[in-house]
N, C-alpha and C. Protein backbone atom coordinates (compact mmCIF):
# COMPACT_ATOMS: atom_id res chain seq x y z
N UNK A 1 -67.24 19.91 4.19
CA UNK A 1 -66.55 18.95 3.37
C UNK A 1 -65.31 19.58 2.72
N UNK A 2 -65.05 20.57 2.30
CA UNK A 2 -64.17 21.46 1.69
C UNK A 2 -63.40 21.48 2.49
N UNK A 3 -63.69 22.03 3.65
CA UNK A 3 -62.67 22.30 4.88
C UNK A 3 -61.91 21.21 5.08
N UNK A 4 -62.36 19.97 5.34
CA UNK A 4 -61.65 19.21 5.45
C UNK A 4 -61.00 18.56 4.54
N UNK A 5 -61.31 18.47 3.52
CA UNK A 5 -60.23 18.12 2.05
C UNK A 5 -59.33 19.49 2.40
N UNK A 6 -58.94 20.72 2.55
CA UNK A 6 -58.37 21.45 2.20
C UNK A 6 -57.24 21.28 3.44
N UNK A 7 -57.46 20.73 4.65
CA UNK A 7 -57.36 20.65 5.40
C UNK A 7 -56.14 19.17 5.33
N UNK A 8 -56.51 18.02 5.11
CA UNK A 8 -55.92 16.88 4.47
C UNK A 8 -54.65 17.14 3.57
N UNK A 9 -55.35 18.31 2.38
CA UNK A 9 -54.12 18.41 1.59
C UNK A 9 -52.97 19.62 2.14
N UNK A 10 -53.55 20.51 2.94
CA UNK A 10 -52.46 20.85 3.67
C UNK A 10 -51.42 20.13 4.71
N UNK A 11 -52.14 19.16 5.33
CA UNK A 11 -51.43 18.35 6.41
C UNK A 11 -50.49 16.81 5.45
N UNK A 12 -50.74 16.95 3.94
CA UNK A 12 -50.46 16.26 3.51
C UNK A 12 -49.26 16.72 2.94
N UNK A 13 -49.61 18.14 2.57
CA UNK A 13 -48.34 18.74 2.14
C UNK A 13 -47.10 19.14 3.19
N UNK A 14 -47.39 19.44 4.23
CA UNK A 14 -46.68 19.41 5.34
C UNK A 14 -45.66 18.80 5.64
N UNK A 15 -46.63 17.27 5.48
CA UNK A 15 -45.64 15.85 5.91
C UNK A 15 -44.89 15.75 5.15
N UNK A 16 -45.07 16.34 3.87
CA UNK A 16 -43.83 15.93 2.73
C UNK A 16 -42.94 16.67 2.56
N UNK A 17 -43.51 17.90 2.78
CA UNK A 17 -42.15 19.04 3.05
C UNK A 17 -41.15 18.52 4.55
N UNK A 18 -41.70 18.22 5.47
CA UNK A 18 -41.12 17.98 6.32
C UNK A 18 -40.17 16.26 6.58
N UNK A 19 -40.59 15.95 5.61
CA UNK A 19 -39.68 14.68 4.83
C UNK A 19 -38.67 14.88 4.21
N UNK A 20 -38.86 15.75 3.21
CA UNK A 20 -37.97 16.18 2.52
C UNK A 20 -36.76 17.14 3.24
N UNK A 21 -36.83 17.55 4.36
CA UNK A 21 -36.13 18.40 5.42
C UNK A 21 -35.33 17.36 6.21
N UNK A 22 -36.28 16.71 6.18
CA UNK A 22 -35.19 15.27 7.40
C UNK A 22 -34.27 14.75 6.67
N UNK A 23 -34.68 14.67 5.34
CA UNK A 23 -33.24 14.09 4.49
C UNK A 23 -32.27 14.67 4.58
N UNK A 24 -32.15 16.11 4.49
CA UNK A 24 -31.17 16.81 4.41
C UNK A 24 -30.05 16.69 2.70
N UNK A 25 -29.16 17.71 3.05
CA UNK A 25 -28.03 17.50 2.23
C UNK A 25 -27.21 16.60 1.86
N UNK A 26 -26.51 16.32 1.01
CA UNK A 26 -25.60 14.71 1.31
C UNK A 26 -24.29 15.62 2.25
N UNK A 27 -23.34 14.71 2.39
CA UNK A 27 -22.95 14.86 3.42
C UNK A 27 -21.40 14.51 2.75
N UNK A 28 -20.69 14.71 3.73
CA UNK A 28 -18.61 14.18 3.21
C UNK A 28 -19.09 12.59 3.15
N UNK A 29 -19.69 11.54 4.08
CA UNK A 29 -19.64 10.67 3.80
C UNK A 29 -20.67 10.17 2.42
N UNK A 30 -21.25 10.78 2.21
CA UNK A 30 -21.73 10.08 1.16
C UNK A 30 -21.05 10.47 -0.23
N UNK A 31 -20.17 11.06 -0.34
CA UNK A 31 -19.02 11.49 -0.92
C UNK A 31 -18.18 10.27 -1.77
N UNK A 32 -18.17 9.57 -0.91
CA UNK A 32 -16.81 8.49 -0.84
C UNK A 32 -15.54 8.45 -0.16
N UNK A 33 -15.04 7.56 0.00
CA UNK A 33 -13.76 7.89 1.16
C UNK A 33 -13.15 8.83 0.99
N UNK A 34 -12.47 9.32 2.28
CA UNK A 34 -12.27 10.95 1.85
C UNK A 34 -10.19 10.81 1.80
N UNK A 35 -9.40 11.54 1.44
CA UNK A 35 -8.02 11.54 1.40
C UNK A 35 -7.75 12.37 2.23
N UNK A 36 -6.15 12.29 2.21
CA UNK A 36 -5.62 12.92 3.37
C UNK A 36 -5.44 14.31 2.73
N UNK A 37 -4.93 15.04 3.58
CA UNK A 37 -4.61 16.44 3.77
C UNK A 37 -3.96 16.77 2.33
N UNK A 38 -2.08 15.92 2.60
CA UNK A 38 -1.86 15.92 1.95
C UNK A 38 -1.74 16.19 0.15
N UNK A 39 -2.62 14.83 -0.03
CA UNK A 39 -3.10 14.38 -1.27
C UNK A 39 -4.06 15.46 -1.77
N UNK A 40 -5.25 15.79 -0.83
CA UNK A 40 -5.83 16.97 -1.30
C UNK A 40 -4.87 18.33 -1.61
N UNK A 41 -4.10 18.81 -0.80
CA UNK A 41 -3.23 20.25 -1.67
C UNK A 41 -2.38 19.73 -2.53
N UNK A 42 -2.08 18.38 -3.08
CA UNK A 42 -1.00 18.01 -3.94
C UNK A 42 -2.12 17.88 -5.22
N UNK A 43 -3.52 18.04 -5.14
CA UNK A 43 -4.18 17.71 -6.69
C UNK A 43 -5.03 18.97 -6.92
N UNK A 44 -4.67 20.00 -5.83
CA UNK A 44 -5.43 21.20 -5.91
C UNK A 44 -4.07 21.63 -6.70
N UNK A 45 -2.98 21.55 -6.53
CA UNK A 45 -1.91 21.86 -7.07
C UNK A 45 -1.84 21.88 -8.87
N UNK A 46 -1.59 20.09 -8.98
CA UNK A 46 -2.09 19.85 -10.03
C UNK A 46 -2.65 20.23 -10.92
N UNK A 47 -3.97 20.52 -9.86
CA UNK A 47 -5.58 21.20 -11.13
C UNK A 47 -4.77 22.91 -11.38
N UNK A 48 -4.14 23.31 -10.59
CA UNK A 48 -3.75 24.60 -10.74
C UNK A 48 -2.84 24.36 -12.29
N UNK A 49 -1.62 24.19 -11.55
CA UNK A 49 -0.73 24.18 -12.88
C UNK A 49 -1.46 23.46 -13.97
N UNK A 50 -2.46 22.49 -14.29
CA UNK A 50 -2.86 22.09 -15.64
C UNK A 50 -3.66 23.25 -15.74
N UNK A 51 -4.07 24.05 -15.52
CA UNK A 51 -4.92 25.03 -15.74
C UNK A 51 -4.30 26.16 -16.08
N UNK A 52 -3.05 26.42 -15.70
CA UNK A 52 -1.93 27.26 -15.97
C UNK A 52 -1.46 26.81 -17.45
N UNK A 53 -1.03 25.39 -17.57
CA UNK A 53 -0.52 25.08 -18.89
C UNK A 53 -1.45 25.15 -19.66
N UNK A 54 -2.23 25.07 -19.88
CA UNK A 54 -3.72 25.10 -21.04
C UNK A 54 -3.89 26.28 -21.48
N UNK A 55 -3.87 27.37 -20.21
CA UNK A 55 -4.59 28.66 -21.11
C UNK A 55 -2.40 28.96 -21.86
N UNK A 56 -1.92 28.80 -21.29
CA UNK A 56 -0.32 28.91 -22.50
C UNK A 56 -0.56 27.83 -23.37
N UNK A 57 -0.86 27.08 -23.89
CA UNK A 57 -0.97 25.76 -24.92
C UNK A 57 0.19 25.37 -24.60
N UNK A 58 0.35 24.97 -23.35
CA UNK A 58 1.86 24.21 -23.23
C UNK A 58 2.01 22.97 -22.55
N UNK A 59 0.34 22.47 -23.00
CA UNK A 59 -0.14 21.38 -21.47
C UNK A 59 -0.15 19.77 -22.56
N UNK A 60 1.06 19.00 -22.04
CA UNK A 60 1.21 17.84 -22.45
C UNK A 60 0.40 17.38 -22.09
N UNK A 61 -0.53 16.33 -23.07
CA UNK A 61 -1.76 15.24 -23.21
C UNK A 61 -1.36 14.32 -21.93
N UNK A 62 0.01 14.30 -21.49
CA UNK A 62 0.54 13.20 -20.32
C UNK A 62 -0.05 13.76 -19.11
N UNK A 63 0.06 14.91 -19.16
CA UNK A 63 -0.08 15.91 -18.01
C UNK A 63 -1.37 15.94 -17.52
N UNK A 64 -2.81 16.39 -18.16
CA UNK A 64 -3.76 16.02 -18.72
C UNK A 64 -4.39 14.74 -18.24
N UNK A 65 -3.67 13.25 -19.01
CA UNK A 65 -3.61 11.86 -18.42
C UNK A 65 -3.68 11.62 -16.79
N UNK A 66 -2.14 12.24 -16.27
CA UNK A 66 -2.00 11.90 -14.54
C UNK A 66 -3.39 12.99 -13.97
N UNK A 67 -3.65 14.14 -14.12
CA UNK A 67 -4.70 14.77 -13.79
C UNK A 67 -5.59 13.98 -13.56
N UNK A 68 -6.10 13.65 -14.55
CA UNK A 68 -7.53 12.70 -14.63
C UNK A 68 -7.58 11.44 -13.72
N UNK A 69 -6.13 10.85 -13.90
CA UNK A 69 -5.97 9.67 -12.91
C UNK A 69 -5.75 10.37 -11.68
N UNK A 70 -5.66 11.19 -10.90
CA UNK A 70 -5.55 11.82 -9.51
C UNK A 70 -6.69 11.99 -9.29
N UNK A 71 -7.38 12.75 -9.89
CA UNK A 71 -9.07 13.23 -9.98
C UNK A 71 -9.56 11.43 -9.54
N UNK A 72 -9.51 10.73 -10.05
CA UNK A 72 -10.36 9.36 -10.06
C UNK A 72 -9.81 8.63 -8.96
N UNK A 73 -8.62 8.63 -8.64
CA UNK A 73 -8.04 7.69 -7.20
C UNK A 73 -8.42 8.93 -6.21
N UNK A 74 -8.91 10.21 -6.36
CA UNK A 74 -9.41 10.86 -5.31
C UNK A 74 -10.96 10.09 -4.76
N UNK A 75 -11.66 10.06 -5.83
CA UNK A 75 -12.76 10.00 -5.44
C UNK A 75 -12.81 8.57 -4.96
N UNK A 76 -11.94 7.62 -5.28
CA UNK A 76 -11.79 6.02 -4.51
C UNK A 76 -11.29 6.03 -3.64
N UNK A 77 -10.75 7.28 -2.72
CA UNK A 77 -10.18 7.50 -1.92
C UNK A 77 -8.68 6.81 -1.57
N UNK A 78 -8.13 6.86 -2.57
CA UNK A 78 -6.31 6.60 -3.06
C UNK A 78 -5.25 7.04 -2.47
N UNK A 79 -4.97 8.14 -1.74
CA UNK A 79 -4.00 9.02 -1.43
C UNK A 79 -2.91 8.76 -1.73
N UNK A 80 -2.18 7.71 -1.98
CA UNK A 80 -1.08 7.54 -2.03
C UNK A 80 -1.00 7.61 -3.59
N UNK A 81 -2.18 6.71 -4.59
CA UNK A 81 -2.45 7.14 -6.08
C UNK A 81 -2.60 8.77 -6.80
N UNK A 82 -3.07 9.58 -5.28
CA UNK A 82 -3.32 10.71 -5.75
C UNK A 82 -2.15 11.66 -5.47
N UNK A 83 -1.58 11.24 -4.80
CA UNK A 83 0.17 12.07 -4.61
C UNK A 83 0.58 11.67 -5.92
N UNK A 84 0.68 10.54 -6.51
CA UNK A 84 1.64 10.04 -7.30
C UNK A 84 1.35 10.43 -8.52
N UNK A 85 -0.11 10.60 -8.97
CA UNK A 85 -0.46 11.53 -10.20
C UNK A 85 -0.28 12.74 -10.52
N UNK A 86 -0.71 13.30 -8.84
CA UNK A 86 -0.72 14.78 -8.94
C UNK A 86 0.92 15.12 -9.18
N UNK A 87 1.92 14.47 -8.77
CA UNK A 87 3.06 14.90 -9.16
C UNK A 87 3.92 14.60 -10.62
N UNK A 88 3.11 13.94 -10.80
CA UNK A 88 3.58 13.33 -12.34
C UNK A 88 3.14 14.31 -13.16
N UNK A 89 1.32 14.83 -13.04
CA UNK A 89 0.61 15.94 -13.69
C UNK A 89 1.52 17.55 -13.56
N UNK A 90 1.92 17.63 -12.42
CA UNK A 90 2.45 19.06 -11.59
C UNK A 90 4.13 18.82 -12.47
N UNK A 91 4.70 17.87 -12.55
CA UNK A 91 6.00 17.80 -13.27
C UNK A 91 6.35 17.73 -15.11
N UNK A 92 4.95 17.36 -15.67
CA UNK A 92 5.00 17.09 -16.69
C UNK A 92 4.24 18.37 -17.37
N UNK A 93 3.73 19.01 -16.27
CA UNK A 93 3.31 20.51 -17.27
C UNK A 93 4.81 21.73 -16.95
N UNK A 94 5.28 21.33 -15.41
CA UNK A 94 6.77 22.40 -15.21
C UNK A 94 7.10 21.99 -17.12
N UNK A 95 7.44 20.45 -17.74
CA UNK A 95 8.30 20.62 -18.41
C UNK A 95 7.52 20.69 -19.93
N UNK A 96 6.18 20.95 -19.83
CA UNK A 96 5.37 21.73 -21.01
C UNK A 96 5.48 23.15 -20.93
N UNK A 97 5.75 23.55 -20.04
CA UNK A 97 5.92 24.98 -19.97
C UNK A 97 7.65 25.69 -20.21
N UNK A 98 8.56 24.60 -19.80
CA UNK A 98 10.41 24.93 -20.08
C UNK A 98 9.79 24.84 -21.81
N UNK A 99 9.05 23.72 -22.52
CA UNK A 99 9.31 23.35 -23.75
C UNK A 99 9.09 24.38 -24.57
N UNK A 100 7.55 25.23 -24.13
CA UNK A 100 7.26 26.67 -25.00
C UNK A 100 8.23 27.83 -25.30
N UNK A 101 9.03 27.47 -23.73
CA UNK A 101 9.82 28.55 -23.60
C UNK A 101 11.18 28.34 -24.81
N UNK A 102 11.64 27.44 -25.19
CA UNK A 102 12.31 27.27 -25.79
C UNK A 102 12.18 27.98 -27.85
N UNK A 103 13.53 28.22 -28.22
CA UNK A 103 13.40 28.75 -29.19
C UNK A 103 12.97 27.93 -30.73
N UNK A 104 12.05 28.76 -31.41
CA UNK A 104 12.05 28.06 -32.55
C UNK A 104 12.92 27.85 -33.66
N UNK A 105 13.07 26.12 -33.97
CA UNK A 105 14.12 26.20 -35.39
C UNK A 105 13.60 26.51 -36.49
N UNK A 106 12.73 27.08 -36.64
CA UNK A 106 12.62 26.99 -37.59
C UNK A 106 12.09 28.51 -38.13
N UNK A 107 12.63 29.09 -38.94
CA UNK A 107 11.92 30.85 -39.26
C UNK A 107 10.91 30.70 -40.04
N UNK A 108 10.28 29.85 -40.73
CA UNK A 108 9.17 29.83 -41.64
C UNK A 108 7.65 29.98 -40.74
C-alpha cells in the first residue's frame, strides 16, 4: 500500500514538473508588438543620455517626460512615437547639459 501511494505521488509529481517545462519561458511575442531596429537604438540612446544628465543634475523634467513617453509607445509597439520621443528626450537633455555648462550670475 505504501508503495503505491509513494509511487502515485511521484508520478504525480512528475506530471507537474513536466507541465511546468512545456510552458516554457515567455517569449518576444508575448512581449507585445515589437519596434523596429531603428526606434530601438534611438531609445537605447535616450535612456543613455537621460542617464548621463541625471547623475550631472542637468536632466530637464521635459527630458525625463519624452523618456517615459518613448518607454510606453515602445511597449505599444509605436515606432514612429518612439523615434519622436526618443529625440525630443536625446535633444532636451544635449540642452540640460549646454545649460549647466553655462556661467553663474550670480556670486552669492
Amino acid at each position: 500500500m505504501r508503495k503505491q501511494l509513494a509511487s502515485a505521488v511521484l508520478a504525480s509529481l512528475m506530471a507537474l514538473f513536466l507541465t511546468a517545462c512545456a510552458s516554457g519561458p515567455a517569449t518576444q511575442a508575448d512581449a507585445g508588438p515589437a519596434i523596429s531596429a531603428e526606434a530601438k537604438a534611438a531609445l537605447a540612446q535616450a535612456e543613455k543620455d537621460v542617464k548621463e544628465a541625471k547623475a550631472k543634475f542637468a536632466l530637464w523634467t521635459t527630458a525625463e517626460k519624452a523618456l517615459k513617453d518613448a518607454q510606453a509607445a515602445a511597449k505599444n509597439g509605436d515606432s514612429a512615437a518612439v523615434l519622436k520621443q526618443s529625440a525630443l528626450a536625446s535633444d532636451h537633455v544635449k540642452m540640460g547639459l549646454a545649460q549647466a555648462a553655462y556661467p553663474l550670475t550670480s556670486t552669492k
